[in-house]
PDB file of N, CA and C in Angstrom:
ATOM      1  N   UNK A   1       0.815  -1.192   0.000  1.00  0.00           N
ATOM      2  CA  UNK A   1       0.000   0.000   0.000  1.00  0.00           C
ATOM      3  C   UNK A   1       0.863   1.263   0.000  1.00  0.00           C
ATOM      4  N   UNK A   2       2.298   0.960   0.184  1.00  0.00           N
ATOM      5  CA  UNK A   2       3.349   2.084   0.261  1.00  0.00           C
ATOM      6  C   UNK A   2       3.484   2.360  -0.789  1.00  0.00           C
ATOM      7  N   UNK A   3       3.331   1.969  -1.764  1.00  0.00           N
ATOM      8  CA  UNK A   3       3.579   2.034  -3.107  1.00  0.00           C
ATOM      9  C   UNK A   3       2.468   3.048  -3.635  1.00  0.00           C
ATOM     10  N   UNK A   4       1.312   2.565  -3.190  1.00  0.00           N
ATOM     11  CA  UNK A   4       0.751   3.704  -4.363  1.00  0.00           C
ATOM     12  C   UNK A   4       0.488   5.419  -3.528  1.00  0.00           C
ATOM     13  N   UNK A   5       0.965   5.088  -2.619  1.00  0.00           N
ATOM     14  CA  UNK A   5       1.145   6.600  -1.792  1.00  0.00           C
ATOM     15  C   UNK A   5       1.940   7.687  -2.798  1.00  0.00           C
ATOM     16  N   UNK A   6       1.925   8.719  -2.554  1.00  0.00           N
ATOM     17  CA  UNK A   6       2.735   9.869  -3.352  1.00  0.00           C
ATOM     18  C   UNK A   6       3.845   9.720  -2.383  1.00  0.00           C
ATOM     19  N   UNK A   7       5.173   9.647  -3.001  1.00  0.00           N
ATOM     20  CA  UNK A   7       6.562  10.229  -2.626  1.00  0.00           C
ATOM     21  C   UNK A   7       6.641  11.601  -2.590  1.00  0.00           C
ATOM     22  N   UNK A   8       6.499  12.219  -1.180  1.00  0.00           N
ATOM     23  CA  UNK A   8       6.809  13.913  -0.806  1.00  0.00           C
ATOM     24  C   UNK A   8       7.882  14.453  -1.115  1.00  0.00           C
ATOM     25  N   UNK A   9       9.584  13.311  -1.627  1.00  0.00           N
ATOM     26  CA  UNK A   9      10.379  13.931  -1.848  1.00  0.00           C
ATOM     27  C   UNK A   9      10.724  14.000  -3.147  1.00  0.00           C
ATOM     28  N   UNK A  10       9.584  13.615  -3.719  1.00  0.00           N
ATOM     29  CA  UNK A  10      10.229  14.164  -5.385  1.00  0.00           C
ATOM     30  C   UNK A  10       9.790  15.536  -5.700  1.00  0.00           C
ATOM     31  N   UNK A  11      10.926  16.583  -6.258  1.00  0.00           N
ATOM     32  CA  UNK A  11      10.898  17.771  -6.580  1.00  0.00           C
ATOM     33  C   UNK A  11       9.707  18.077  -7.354  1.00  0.00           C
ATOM     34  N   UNK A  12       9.092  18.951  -7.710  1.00  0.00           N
ATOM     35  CA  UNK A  12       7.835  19.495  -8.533  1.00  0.00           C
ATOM     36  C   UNK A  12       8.261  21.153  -9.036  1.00  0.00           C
ATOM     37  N   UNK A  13       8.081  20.735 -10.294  1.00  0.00           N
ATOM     38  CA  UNK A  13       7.777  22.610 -11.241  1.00  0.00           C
ATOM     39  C   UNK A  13       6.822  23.231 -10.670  1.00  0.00           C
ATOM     40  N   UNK A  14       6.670  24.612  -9.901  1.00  0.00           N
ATOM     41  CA  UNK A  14       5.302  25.027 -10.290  1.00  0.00           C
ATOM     42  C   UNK A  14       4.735  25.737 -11.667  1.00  0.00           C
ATOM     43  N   UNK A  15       3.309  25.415 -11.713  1.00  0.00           N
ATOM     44  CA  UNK A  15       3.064  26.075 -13.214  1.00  0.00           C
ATOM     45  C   UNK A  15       3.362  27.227 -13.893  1.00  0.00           C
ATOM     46  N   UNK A  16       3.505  28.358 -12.771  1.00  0.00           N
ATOM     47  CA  UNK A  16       3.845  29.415 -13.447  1.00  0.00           C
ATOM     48  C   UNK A  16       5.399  29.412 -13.941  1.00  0.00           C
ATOM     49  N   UNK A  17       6.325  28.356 -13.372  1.00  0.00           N
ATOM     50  CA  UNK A  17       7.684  28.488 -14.114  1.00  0.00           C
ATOM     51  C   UNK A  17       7.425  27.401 -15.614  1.00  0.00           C
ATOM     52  N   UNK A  18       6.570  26.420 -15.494  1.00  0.00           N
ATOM     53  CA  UNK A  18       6.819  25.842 -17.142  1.00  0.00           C
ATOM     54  C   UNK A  18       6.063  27.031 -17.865  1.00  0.00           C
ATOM     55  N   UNK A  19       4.790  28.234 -17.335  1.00  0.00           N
ATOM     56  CA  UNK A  19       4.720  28.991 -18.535  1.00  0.00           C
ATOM     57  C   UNK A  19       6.157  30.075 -18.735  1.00  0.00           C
ATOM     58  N   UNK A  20       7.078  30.168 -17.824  1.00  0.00           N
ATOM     59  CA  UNK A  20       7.653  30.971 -18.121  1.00  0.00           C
ATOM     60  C   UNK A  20       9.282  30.520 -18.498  1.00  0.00           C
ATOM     61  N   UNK A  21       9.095  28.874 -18.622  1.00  0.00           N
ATOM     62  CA  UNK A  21       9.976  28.303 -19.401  1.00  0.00           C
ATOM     63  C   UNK A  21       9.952  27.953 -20.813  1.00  0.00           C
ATOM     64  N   UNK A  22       8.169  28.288 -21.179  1.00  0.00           N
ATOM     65  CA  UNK A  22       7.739  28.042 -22.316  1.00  0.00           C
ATOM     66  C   UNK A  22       8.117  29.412 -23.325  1.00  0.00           C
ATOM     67  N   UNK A  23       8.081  30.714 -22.230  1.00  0.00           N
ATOM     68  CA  UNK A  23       7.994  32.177 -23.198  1.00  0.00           C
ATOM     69  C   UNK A  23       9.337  32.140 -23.429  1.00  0.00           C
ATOM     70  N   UNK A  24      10.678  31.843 -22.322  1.00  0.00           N
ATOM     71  CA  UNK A  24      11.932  31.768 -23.020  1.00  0.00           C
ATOM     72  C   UNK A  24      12.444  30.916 -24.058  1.00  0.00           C
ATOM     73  N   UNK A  25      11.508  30.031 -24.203  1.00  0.00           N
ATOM     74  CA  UNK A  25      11.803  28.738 -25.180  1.00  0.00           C
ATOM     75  C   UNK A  25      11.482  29.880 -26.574  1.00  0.00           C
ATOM     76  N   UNK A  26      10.033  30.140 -26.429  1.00  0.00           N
ATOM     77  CA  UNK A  26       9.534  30.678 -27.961  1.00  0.00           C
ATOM     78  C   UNK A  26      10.529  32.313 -28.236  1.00  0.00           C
ATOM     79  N   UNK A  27      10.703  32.551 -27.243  1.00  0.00           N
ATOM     80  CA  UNK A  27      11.624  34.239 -27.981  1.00  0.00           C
ATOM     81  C   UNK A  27      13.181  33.387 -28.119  1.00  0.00           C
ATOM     82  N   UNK A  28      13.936  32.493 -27.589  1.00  0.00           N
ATOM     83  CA  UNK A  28      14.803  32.403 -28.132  1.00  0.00           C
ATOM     84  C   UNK A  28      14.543  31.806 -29.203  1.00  0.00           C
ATOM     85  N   UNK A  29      13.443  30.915 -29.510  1.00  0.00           N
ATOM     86  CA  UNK A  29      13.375  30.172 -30.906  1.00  0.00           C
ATOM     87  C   UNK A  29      12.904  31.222 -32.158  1.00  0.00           C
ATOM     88  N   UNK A  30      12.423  32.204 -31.188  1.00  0.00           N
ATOM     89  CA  UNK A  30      11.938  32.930 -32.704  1.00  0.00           C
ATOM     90  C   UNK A  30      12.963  33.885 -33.247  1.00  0.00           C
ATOM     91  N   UNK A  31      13.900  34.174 -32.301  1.00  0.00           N
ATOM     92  CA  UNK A  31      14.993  34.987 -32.260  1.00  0.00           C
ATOM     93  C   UNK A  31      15.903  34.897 -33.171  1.00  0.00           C
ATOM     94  N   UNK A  32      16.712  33.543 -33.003  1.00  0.00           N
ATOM     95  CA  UNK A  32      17.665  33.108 -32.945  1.00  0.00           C
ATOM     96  C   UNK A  32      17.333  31.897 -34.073  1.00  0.00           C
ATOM     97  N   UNK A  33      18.489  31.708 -35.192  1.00  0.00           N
ATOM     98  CA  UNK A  33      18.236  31.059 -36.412  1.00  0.00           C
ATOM     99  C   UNK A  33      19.308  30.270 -36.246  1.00  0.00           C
ATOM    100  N   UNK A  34      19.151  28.941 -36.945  1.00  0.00           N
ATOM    101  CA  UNK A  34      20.168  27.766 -37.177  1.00  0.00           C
ATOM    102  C   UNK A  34      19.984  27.032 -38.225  1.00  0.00           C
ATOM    103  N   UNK A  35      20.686  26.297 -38.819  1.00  0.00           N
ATOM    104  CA  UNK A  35      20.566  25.701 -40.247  1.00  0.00           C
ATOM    105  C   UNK A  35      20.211  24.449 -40.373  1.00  0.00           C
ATOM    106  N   UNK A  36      19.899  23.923 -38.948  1.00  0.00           N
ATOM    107  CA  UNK A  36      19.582  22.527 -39.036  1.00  0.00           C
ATOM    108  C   UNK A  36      17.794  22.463 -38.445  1.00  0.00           C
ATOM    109  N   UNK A  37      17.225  23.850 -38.108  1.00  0.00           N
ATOM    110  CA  UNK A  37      15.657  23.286 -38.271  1.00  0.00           C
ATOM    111  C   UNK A  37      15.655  23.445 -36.394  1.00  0.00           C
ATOM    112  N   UNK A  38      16.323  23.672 -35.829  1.00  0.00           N
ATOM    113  CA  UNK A  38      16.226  22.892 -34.432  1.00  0.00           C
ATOM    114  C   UNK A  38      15.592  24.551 -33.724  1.00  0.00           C
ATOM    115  N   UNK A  39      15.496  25.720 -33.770  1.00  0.00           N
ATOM    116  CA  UNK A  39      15.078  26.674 -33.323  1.00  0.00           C
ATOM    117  C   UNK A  39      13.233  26.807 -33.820  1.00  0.00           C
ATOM    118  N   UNK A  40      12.894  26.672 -35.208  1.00  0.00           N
ATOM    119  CA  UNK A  40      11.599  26.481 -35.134  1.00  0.00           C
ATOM    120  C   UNK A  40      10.629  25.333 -34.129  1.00  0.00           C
ATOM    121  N   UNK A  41      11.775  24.557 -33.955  1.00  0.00           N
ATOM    122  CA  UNK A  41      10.893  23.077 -33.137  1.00  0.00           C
ATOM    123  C   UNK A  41      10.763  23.847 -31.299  1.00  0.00           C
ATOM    124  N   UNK A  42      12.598  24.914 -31.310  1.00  0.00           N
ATOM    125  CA  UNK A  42      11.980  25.176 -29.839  1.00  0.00           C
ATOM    126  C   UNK A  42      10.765  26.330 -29.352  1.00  0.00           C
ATOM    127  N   UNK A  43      10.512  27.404 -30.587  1.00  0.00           N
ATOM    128  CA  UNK A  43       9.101  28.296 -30.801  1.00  0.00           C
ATOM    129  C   UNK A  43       8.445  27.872 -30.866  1.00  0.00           C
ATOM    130  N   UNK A  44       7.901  26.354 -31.290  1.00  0.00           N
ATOM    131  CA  UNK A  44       6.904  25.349 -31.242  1.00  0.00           C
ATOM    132  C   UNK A  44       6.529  25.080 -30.167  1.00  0.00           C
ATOM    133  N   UNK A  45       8.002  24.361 -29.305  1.00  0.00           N
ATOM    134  CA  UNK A  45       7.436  24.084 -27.983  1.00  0.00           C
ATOM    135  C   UNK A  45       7.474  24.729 -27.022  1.00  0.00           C
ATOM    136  N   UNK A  46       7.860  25.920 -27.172  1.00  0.00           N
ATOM    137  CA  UNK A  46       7.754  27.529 -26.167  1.00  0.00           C
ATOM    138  C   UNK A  46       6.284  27.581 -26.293  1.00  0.00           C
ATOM    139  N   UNK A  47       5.694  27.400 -27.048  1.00  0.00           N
ATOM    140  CA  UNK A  47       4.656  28.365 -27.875  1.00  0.00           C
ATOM    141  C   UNK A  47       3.712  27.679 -26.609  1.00  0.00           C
ATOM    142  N   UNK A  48       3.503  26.133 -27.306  1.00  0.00           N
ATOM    143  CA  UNK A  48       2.811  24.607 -26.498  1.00  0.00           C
ATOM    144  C   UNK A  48       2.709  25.314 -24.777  1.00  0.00           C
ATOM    145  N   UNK A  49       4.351  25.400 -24.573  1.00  0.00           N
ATOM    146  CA  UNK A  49       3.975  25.156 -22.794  1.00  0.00           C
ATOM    147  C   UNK A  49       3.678  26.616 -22.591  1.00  0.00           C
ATOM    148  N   UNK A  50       2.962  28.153 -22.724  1.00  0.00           N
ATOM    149  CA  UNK A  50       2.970  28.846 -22.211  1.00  0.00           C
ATOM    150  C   UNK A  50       1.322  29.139 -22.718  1.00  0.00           C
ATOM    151  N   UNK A  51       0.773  28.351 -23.619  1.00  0.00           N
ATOM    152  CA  UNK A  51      -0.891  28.026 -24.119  1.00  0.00           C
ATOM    153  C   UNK A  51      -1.152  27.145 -23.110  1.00  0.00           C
ATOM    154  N   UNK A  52      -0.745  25.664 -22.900  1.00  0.00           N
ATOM    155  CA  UNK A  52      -0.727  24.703 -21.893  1.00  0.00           C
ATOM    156  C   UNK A  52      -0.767  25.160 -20.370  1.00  0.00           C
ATOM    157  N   UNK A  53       0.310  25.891 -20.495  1.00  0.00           N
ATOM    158  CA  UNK A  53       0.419  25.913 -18.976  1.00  0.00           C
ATOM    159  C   UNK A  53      -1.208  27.170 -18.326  1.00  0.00           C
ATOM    160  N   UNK A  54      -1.042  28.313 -19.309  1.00  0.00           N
ATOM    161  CA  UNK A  54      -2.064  29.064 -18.754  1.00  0.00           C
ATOM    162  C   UNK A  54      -3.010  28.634 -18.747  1.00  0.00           C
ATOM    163  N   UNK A  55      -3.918  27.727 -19.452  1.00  0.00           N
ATOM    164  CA  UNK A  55      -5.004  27.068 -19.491  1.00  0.00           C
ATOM    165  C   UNK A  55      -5.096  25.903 -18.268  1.00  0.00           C
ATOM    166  N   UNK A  56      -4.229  25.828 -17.586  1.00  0.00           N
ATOM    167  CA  UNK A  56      -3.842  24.708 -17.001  1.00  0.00           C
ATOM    168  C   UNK A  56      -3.999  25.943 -15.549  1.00  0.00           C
ATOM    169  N   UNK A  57      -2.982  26.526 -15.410  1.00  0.00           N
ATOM    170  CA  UNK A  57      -3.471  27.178 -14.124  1.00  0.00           C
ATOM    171  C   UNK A  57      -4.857  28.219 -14.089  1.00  0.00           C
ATOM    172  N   UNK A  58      -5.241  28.674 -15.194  1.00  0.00           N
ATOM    173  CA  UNK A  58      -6.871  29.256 -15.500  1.00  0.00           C
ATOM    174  C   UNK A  58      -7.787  28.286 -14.891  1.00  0.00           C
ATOM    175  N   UNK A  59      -7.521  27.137 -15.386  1.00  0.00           N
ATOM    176  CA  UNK A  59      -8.774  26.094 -14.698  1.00  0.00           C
ATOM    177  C   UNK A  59      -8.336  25.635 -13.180  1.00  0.00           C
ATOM    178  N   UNK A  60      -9.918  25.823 -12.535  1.00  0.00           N
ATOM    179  CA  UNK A  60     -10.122  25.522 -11.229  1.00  0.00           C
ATOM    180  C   UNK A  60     -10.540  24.035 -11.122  1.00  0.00           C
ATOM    181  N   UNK A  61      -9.986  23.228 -10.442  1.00  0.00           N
ATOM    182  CA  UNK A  61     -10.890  21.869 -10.755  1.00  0.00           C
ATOM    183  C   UNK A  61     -10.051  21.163 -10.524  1.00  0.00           C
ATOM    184  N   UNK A  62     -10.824  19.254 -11.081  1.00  0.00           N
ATOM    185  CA  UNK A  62      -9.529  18.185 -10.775  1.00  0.00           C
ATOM    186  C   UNK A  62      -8.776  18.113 -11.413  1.00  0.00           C
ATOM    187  N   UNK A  63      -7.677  17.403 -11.808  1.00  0.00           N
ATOM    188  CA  UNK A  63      -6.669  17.353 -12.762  1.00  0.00           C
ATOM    189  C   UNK A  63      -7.103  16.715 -13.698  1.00  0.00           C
ATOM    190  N   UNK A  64      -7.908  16.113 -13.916  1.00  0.00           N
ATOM    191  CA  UNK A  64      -8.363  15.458 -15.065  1.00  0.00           C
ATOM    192  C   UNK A  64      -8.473  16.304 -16.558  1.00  0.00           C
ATOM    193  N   UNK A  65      -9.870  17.845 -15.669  1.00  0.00           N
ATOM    194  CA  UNK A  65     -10.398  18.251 -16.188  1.00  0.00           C
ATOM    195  C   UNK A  65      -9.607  19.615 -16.662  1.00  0.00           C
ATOM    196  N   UNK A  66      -8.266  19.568 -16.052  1.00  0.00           N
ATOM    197  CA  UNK A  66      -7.757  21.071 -16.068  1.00  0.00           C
ATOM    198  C   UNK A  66      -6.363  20.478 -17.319  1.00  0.00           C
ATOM    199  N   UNK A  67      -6.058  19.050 -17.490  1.00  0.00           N
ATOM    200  CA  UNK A  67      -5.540  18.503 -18.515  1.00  0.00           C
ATOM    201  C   UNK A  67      -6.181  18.417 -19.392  1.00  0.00           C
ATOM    202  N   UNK A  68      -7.534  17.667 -19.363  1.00  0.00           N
ATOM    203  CA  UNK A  68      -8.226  17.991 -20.784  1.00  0.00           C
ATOM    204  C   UNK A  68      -8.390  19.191 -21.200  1.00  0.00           C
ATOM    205  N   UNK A  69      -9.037  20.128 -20.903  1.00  0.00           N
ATOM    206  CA  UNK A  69      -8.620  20.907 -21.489  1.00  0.00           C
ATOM    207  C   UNK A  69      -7.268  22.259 -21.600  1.00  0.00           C
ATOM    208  N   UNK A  70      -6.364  21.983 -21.350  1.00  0.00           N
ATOM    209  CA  UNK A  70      -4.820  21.803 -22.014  1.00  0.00           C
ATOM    210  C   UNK A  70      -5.113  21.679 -23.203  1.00  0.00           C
ATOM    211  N   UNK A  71      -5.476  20.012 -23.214  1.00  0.00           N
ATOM    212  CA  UNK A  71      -5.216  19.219 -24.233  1.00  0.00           C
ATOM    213  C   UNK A  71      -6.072  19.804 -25.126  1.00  0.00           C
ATOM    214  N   UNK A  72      -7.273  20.290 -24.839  1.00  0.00           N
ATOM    215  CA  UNK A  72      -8.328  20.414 -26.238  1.00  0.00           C
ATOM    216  C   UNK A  72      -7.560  22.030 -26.657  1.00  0.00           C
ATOM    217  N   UNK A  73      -6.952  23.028 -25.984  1.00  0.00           N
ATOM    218  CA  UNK A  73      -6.688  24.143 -26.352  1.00  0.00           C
ATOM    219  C   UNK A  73      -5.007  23.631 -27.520  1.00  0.00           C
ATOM    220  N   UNK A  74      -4.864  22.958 -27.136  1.00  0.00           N
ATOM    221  CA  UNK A  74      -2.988  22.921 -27.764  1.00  0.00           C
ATOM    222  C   UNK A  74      -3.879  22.032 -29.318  1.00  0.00           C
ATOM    223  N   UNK A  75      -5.140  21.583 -29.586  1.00  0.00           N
ATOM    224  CA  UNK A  75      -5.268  20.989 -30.871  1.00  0.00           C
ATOM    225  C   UNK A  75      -6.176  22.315 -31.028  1.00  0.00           C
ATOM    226  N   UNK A  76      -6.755  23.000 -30.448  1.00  0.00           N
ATOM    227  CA  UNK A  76      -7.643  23.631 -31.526  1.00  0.00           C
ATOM    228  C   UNK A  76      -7.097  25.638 -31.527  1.00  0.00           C
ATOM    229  N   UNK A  77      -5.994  25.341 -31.023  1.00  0.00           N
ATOM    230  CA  UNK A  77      -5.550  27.034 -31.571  1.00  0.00           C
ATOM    231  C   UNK A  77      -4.933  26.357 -33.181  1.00  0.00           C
ATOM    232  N   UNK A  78      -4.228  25.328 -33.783  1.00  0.00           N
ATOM    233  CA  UNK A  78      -3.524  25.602 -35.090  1.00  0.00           C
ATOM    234  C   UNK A  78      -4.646  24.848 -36.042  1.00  0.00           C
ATOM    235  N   UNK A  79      -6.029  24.488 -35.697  1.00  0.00           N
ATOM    236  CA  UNK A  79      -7.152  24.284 -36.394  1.00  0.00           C
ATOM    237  C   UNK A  79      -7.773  26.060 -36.722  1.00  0.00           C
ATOM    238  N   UNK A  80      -6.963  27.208 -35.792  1.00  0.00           N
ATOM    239  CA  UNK A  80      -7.354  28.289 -36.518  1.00  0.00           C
ATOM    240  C   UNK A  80      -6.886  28.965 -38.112  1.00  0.00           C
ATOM    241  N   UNK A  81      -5.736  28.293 -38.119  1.00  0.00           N
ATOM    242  CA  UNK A  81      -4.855  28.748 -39.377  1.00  0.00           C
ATOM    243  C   UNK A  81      -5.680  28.108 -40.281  1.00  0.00           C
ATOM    244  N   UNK A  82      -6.387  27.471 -40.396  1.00  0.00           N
ATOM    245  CA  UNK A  82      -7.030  26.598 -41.610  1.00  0.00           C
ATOM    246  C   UNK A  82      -8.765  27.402 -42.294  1.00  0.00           C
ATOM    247  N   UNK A  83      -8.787  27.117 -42.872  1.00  0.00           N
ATOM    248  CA  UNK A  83     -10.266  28.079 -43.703  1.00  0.00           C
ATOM    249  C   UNK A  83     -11.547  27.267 -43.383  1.00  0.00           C
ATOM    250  N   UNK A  84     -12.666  27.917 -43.626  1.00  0.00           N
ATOM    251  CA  UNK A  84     -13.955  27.342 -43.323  1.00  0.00           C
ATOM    252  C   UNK A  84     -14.457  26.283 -42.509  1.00  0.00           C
ATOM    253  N   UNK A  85     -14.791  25.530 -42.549  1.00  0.00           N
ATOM    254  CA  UNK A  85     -15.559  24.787 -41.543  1.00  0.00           C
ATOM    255  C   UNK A  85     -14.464  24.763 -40.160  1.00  0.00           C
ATOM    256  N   UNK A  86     -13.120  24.218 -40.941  1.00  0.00           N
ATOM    257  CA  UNK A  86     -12.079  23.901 -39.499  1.00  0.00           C
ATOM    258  C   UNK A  86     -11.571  24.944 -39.146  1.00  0.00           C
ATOM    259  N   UNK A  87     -11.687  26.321 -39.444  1.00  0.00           N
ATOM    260  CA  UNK A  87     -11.741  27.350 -38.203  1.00  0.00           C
ATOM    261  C   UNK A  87     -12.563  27.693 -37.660  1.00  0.00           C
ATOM    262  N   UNK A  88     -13.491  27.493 -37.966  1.00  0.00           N
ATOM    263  CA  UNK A  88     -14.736  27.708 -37.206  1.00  0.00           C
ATOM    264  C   UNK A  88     -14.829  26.190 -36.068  1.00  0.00           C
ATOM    265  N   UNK A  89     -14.638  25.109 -36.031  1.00  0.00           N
ATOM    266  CA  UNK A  89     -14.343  24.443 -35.255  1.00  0.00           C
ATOM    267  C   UNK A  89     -13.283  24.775 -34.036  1.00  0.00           C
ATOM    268  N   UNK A  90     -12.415  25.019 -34.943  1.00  0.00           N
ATOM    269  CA  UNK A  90     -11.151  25.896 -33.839  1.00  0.00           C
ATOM    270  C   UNK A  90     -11.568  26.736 -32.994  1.00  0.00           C
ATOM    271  N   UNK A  91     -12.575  27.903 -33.482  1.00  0.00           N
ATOM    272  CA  UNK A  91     -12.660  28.536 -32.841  1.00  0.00           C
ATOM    273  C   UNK A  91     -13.827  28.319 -32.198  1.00  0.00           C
ATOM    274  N   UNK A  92     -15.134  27.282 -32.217  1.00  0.00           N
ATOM    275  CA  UNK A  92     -16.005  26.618 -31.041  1.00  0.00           C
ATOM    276  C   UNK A  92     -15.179  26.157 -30.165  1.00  0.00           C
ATOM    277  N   UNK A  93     -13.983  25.138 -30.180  1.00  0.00           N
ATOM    278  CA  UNK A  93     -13.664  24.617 -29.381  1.00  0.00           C
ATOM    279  C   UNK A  93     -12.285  25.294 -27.945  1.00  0.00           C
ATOM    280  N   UNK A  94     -12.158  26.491 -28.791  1.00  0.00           N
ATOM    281  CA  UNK A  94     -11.377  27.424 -28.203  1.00  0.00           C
ATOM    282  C   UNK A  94     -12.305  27.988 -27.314  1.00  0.00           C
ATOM    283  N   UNK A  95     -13.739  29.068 -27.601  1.00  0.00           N
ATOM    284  CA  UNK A  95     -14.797  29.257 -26.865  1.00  0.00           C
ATOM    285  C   UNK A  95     -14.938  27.600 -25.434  1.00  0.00           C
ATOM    286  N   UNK A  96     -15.098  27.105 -25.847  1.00  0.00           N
ATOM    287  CA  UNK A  96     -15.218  25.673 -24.936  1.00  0.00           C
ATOM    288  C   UNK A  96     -14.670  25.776 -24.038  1.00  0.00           C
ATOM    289  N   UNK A  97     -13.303  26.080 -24.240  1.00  0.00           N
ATOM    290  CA  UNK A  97     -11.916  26.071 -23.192  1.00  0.00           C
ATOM    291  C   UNK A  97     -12.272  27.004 -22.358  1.00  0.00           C
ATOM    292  N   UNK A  98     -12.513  28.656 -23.274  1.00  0.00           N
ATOM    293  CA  UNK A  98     -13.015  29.867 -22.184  1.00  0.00           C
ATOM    294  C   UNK A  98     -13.894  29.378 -21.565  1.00  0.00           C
ATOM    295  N   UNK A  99     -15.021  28.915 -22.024  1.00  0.00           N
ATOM    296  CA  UNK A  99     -16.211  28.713 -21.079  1.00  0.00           C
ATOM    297  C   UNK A  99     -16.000  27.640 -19.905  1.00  0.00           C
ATOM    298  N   UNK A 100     -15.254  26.889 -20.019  1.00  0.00           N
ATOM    299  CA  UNK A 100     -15.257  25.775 -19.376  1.00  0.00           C
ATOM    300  C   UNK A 100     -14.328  26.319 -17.944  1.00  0.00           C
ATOM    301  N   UNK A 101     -13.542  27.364 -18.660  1.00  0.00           N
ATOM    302  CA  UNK A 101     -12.436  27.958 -17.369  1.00  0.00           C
ATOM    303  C   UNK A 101     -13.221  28.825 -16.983  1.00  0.00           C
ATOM    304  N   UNK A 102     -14.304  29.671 -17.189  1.00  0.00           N
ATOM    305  CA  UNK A 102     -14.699  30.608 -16.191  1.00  0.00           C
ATOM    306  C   UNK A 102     -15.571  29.537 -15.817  1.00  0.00           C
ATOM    307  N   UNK A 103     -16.371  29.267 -16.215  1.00  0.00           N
ATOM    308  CA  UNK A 103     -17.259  28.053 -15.001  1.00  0.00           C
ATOM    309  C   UNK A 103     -16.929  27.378 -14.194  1.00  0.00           C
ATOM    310  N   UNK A 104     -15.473  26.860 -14.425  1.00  0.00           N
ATOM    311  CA  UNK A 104     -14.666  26.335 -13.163  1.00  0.00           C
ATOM    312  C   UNK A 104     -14.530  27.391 -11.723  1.00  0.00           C
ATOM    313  N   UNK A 105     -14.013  28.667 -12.665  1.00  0.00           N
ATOM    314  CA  UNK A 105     -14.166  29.332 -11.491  1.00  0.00           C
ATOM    315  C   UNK A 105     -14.981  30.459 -10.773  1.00  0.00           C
ATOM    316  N   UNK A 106     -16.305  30.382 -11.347  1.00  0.00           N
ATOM    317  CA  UNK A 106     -17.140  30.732 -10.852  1.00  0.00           C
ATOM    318  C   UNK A 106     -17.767  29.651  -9.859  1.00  0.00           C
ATOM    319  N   UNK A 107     -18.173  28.485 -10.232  1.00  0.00           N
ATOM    320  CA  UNK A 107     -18.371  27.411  -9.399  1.00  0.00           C
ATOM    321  C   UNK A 107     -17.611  26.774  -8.098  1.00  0.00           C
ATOM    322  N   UNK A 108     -16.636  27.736  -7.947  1.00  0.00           N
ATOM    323  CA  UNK A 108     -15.805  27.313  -7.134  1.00  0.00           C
ATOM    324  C   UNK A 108     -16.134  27.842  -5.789  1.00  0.00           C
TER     325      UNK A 108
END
């Protein structure tokens, strides 16, 4: 039963440093150029953890629900770049995310 207890001594990020490991990721990636491709991948994933993370500390709630939607915001912001029907999806399911985070914390 020791086992499935949480270990108190493993270290933990708090959220506001992965969003603010995510904004140094995307300005040095957008900054800063290289010839092998490897600076667009880190503006990518700057971009990811500072969308992720705010949506993540915006929502009030269990972890389930404050990962899903993470998860539904990191697929439906680059369903905005796309034309007709699938931005308009993008942008229902972006509304979703807002709505779903102020209801968290109004309900709270």
């Amino acid at each position: 039963m020791d086992a499935l207890q949480k270990n108190s001594n493993t270290p933990t990020l708090p959220e506001s440093s992965v969003v603010l490991i995510g904004l140094l990721f995307a300005v040095v990636g957008l900054t800063l150029r290289d010839s092998f491709g490897f600076t667009p991948i880190l503006a990518a994933l700057g971009i990811g953890l500072v969308i992720a993370g705010t949506v993540y500390i915006a929502v009030e709630g269990p972890e389930l629900i404050r990962l899903s939607l993470a998860f539904i915001s990191l697929v439906a912001l680059p369903l905005l770049s796309y034309g007709s029907v699938v931005r308009w999806m993008g942008g229902l399911l972006i509304g979703a995310v807002i709505a779903s985070a102020l209801y968290t914390r109004i309900s709270e």
